[in-house]
PDB file of N, CA and C in Angstrom:
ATOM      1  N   UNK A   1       0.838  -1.184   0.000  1.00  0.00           N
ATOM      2  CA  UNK A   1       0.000   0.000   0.000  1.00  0.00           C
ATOM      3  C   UNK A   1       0.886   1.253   0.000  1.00  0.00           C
ATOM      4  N   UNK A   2       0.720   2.231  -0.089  1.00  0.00           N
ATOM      5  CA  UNK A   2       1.243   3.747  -1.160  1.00  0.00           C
ATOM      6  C   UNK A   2       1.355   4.365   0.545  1.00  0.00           C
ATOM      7  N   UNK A   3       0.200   4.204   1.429  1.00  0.00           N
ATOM      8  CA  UNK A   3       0.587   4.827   2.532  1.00  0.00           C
ATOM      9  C   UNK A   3       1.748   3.936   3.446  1.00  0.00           C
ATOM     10  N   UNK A   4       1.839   2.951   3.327  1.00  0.00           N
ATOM     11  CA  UNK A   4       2.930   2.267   4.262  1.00  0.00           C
ATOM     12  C   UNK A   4       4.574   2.528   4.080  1.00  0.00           C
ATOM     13  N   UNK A   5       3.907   2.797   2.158  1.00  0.00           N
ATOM     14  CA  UNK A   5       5.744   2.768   1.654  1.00  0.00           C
ATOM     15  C   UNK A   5       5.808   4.195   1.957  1.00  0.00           C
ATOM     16  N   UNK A   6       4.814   5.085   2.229  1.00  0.00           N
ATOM     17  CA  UNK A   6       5.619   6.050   2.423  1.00  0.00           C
ATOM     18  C   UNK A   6       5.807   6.530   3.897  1.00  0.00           C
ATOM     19  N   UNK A   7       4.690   6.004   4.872  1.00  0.00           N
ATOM     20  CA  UNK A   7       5.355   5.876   6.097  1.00  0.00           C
ATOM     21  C   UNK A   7       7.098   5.304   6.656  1.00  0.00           C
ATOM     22  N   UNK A   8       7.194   4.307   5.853  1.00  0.00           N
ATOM     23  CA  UNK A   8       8.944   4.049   5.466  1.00  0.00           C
ATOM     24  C   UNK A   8       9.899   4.757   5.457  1.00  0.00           C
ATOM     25  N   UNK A   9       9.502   5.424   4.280  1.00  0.00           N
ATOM     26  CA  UNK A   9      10.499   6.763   3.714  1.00  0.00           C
ATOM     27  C   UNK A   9       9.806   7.761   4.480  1.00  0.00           C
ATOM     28  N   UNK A  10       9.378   8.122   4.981  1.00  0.00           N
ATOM     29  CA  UNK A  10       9.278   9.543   6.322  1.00  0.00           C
ATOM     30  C   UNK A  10       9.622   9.208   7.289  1.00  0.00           C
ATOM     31  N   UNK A  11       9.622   8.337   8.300  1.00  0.00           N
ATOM     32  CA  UNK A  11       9.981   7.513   9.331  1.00  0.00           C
ATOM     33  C   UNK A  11      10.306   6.505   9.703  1.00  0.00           C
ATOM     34  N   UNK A  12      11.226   5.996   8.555  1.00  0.00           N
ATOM     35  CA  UNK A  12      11.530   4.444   8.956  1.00  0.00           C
ATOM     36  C   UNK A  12      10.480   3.804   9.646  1.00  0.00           C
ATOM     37  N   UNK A  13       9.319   3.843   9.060  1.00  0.00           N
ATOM     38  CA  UNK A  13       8.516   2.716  10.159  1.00  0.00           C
ATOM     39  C   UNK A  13       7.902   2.017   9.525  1.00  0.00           C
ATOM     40  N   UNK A  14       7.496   0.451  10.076  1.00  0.00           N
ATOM     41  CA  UNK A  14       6.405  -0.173   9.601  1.00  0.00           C
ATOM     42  C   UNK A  14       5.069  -0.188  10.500  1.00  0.00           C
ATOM     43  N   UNK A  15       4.266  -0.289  10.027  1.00  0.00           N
ATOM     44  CA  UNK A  15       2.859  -0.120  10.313  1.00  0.00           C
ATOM     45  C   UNK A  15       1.946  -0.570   9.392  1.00  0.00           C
ATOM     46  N   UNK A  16       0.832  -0.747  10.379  1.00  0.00           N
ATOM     47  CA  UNK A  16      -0.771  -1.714   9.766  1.00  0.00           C
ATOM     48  C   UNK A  16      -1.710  -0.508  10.020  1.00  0.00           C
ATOM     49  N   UNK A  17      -2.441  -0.592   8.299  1.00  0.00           N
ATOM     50  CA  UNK A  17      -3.171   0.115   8.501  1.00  0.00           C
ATOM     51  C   UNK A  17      -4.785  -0.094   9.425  1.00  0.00           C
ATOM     52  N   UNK A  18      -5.296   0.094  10.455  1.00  0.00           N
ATOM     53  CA  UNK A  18      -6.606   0.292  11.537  1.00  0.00           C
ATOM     54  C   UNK A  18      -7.417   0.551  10.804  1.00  0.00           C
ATOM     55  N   UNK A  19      -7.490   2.152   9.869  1.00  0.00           N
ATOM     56  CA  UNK A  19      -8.804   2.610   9.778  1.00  0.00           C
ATOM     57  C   UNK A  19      -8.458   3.546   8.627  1.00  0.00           C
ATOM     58  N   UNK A  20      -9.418   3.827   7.600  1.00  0.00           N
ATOM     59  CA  UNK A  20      -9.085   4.609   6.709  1.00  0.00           C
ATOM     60  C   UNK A  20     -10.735   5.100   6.486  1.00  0.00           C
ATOM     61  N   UNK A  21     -10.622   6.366   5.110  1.00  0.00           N
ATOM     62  CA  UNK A  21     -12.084   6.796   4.843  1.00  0.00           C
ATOM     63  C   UNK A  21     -12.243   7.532   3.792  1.00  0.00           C
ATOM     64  N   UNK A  22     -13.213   8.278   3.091  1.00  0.00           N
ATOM     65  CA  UNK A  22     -12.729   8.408   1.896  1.00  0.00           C
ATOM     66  C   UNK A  22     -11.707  10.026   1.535  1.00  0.00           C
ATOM     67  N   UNK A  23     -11.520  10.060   1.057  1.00  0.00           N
ATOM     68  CA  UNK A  23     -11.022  11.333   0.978  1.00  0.00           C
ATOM     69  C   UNK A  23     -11.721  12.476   0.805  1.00  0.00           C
ATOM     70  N   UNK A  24     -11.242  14.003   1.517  1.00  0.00           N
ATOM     71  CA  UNK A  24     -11.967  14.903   0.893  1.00  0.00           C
ATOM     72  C   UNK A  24     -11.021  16.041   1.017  1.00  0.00           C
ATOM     73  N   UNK A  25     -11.607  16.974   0.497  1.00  0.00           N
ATOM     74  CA  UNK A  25     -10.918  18.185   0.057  1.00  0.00           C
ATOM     75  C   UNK A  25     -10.688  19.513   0.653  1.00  0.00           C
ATOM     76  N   UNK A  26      -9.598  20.172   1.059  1.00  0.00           N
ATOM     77  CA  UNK A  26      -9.605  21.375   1.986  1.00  0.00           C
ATOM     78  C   UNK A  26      -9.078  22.559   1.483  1.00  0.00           C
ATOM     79  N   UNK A  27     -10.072  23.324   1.394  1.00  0.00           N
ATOM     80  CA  UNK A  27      -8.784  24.505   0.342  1.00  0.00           C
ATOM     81  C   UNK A  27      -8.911  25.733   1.390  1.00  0.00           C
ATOM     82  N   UNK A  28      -7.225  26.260   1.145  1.00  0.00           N
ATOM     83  CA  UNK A  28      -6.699  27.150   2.121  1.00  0.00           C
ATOM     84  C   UNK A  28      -6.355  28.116   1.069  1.00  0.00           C
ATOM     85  N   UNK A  29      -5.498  29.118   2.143  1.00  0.00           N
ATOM     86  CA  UNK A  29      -4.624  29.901   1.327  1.00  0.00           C
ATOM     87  C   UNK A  29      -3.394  29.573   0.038  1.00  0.00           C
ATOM     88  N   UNK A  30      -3.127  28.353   0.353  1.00  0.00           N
ATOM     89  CA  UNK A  30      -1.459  28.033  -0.480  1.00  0.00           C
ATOM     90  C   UNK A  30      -2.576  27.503  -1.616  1.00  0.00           C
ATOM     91  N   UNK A  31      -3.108  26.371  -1.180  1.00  0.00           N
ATOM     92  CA  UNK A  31      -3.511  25.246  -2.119  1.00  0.00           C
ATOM     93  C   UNK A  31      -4.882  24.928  -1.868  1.00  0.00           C
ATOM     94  N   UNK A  32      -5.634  23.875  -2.418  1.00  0.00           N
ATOM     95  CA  UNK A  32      -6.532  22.687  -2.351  1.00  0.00           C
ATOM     96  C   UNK A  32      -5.946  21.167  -2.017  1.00  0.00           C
ATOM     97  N   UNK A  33      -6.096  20.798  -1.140  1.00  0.00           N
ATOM     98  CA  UNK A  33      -5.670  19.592  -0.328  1.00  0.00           C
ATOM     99  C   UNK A  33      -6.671  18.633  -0.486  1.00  0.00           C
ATOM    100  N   UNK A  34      -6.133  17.460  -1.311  1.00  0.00           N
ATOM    101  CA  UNK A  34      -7.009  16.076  -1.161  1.00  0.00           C
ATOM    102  C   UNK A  34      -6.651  15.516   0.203  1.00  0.00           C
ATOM    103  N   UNK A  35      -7.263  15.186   0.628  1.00  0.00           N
ATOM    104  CA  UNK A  35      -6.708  14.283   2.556  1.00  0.00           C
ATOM    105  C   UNK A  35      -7.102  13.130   2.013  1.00  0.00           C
ATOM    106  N   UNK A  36      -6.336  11.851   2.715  1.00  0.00           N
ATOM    107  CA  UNK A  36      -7.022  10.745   2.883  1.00  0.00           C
ATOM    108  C   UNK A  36      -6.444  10.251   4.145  1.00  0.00           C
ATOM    109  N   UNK A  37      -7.871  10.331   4.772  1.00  0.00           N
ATOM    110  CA  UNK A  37      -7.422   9.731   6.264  1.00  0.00           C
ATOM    111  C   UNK A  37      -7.396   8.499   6.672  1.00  0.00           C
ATOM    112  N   UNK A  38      -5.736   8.522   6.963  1.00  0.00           N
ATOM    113  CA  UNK A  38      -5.532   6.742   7.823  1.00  0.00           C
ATOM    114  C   UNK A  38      -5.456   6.466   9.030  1.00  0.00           C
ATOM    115  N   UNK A  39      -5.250   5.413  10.305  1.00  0.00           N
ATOM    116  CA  UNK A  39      -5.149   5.449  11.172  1.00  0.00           C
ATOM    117  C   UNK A  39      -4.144   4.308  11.235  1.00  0.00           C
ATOM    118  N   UNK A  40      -2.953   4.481  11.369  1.00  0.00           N
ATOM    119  CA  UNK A  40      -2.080   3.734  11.366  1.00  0.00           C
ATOM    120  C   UNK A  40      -1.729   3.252  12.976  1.00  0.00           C
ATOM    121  N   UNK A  41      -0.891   2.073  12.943  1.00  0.00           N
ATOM    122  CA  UNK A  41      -0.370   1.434  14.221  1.00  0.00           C
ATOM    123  C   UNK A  41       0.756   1.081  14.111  1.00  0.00           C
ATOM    124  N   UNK A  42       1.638   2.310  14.510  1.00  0.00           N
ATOM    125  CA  UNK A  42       3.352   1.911  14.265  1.00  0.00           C
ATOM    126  C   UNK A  42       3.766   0.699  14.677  1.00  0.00           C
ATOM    127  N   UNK A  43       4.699  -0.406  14.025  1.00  0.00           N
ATOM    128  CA  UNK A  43       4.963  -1.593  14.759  1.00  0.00           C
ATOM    129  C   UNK A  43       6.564  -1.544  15.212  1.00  0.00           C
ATOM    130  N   UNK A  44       6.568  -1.695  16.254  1.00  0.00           N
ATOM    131  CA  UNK A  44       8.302  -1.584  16.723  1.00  0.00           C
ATOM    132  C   UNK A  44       8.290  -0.167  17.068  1.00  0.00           C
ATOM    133  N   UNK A  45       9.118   0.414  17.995  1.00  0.00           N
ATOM    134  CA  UNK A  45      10.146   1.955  17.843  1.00  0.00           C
ATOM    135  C   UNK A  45      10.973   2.251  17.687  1.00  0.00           C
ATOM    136  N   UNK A  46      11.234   2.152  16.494  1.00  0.00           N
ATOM    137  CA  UNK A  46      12.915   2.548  16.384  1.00  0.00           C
ATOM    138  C   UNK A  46      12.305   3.616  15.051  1.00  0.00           C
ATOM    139  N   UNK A  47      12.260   5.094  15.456  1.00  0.00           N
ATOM    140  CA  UNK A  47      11.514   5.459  13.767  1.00  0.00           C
ATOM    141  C   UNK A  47      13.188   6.217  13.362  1.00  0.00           C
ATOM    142  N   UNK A  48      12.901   6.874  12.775  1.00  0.00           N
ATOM    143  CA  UNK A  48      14.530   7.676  12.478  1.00  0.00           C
ATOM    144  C   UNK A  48      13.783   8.880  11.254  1.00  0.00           C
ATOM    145  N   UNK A  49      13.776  10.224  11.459  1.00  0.00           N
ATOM    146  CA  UNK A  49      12.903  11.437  10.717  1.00  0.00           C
ATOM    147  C   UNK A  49      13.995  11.694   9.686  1.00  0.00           C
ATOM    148  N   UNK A  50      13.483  12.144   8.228  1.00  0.00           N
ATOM    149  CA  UNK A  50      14.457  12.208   7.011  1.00  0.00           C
ATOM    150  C   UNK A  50      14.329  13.684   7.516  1.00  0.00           C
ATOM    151  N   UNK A  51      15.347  13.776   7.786  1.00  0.00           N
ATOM    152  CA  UNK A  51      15.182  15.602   8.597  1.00  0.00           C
ATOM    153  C   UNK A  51      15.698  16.584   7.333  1.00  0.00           C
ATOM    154  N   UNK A  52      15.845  15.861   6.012  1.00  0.00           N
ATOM    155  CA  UNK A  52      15.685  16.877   4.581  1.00  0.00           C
ATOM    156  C   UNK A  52      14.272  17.592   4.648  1.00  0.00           C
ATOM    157  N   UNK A  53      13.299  16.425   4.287  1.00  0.00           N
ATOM    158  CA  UNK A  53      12.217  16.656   4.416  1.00  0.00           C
ATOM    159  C   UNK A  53      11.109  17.488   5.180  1.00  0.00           C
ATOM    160  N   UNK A  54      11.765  16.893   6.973  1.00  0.00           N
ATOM    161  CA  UNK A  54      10.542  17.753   7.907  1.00  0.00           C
ATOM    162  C   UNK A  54      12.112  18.328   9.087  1.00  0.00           C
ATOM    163  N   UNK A  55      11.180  19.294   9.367  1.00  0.00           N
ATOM    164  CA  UNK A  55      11.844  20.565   9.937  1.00  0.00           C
ATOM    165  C   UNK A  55      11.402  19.999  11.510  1.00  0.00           C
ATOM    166  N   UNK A  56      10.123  19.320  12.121  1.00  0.00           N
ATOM    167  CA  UNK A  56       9.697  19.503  13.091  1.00  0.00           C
ATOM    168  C   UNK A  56       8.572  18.108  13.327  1.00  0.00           C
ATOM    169  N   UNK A  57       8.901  17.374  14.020  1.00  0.00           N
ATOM    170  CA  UNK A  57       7.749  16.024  14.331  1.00  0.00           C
ATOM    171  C   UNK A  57       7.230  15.990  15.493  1.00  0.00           C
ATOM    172  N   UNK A  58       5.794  16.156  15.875  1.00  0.00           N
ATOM    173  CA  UNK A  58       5.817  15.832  16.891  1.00  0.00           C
ATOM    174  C   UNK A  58       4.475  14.803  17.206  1.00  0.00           C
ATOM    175  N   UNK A  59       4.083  13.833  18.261  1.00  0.00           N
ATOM    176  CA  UNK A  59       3.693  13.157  18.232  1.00  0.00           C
ATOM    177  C   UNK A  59       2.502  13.675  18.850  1.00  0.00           C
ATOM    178  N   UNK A  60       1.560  13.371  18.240  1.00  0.00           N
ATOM    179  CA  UNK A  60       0.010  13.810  19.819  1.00  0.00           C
ATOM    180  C   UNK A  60      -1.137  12.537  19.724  1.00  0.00           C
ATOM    181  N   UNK A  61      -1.514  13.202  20.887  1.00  0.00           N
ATOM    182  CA  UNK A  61      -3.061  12.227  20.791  1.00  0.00           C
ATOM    183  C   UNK A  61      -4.400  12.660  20.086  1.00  0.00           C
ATOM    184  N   UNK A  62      -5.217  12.006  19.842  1.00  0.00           N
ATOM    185  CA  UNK A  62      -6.545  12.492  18.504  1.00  0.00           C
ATOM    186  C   UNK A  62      -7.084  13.892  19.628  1.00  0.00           C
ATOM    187  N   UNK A  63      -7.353  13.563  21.116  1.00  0.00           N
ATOM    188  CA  UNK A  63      -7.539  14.629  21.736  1.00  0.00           C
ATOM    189  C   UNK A  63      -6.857  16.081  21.553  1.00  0.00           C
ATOM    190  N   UNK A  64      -5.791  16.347  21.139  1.00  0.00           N
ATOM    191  CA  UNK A  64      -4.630  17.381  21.220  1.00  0.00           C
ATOM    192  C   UNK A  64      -4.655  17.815  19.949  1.00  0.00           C
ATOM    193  N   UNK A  65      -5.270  17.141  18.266  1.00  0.00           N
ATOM    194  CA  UNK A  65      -5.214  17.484  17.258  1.00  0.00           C
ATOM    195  C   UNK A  65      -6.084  19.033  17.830  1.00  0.00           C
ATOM    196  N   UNK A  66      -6.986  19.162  17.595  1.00  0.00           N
ATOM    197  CA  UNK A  66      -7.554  20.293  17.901  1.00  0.00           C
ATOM    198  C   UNK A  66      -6.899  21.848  18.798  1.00  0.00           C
ATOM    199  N   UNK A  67      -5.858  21.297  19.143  1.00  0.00           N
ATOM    200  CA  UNK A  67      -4.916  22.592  20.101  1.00  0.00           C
ATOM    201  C   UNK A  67      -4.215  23.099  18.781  1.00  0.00           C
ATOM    202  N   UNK A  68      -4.041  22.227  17.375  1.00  0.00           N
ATOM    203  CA  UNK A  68      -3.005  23.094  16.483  1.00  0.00           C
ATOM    204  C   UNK A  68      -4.431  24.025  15.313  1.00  0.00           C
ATOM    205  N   UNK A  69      -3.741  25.156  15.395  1.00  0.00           N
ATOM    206  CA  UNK A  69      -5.201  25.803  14.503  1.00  0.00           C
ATOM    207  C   UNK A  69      -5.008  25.205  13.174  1.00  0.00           C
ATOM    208  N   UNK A  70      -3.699  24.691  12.419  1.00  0.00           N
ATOM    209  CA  UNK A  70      -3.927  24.741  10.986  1.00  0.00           C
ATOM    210  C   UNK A  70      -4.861  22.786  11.031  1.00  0.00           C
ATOM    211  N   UNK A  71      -4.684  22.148  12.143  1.00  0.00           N
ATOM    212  CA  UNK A  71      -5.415  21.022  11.923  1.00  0.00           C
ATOM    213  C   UNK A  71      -6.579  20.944  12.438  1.00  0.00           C
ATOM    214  N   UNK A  72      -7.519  21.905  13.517  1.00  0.00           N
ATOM    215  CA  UNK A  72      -8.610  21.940  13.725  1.00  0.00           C
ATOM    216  C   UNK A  72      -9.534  21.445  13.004  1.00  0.00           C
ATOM    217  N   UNK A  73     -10.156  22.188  11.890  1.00  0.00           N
ATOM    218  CA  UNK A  73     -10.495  21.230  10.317  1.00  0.00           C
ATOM    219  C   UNK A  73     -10.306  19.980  10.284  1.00  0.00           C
ATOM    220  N   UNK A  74      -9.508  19.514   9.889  1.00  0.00           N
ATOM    221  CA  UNK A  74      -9.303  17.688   9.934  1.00  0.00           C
ATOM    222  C   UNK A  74      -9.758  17.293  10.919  1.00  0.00           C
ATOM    223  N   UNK A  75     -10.033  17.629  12.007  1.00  0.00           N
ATOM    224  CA  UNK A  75      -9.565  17.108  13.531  1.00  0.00           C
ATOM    225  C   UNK A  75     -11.526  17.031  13.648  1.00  0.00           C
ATOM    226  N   UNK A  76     -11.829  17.674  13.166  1.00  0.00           N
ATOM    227  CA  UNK A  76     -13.469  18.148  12.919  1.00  0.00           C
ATOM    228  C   UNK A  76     -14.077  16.992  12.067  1.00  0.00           C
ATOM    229  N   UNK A  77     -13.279  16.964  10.803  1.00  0.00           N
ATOM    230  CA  UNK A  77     -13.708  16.303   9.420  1.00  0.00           C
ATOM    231  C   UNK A  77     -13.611  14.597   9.953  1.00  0.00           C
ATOM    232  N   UNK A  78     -12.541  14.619  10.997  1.00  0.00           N
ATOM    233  CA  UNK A  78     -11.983  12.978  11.373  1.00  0.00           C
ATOM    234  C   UNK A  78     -13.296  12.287  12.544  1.00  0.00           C
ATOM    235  N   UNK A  79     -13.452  13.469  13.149  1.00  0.00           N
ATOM    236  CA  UNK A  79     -14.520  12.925  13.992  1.00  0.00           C
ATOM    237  C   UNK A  79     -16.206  12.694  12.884  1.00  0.00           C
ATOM    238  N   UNK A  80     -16.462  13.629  12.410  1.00  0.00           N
ATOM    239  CA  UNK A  80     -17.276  13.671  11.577  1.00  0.00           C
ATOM    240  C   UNK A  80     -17.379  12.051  10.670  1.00  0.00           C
ATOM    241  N   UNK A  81     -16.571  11.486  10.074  1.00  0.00           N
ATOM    242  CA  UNK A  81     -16.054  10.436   9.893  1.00  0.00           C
ATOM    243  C   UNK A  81     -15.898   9.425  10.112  1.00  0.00           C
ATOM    244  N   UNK A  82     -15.734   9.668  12.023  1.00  0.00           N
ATOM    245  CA  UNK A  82     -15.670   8.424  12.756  1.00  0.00           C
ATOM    246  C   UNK A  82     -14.080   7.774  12.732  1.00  0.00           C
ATOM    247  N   UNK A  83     -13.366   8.181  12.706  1.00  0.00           N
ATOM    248  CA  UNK A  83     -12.010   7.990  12.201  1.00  0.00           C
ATOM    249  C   UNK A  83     -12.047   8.114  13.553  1.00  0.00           C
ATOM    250  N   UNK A  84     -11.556   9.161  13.979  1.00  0.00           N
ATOM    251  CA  UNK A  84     -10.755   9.351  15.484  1.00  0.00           C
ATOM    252  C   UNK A  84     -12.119   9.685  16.277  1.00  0.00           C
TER     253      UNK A  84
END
């Protein structure tokens, strides 16, 4: 699956995908964003961040999505969903 290999290459990790849904669309200032929401279950910890790529990782719980303003939206759309 397209999301695992690229969970790989962002974080060295493997993981099973839980829960997924269909995609939908968010348009901001930069762009229009297709989402497709997964709910992954990292297996093992050992991740390692391609720190080319991301500047900043941090880990939260589905509760805490809602404290960042640019993910409020999702965090809305995921419950809506039934995802988280």
């Amino acid at each position: 699956n397209i999301i695992l290999r690229e969970l790989k290459e962002e974080i060295n990790a493997n993981g099973k995908i839980i829960k997924t849904s269909y995609p939908y669309i968010v348009n901001d200032e930069e762009a229009r964003w297709i989402i497709v929401p997964f709910i992954i279950k990292i297996l093992g910890n050992r991740l390692k961040i391609n720190k080319n790529e991301h500047s900043e990782v941090k880990w939260v719980s589905a509760k805490e999505l809602e404290k960042f303003k640019d993910l409020r939206k999702d965090a809305r759309e995921l419950k809506v969903r039934r995802i988280l």
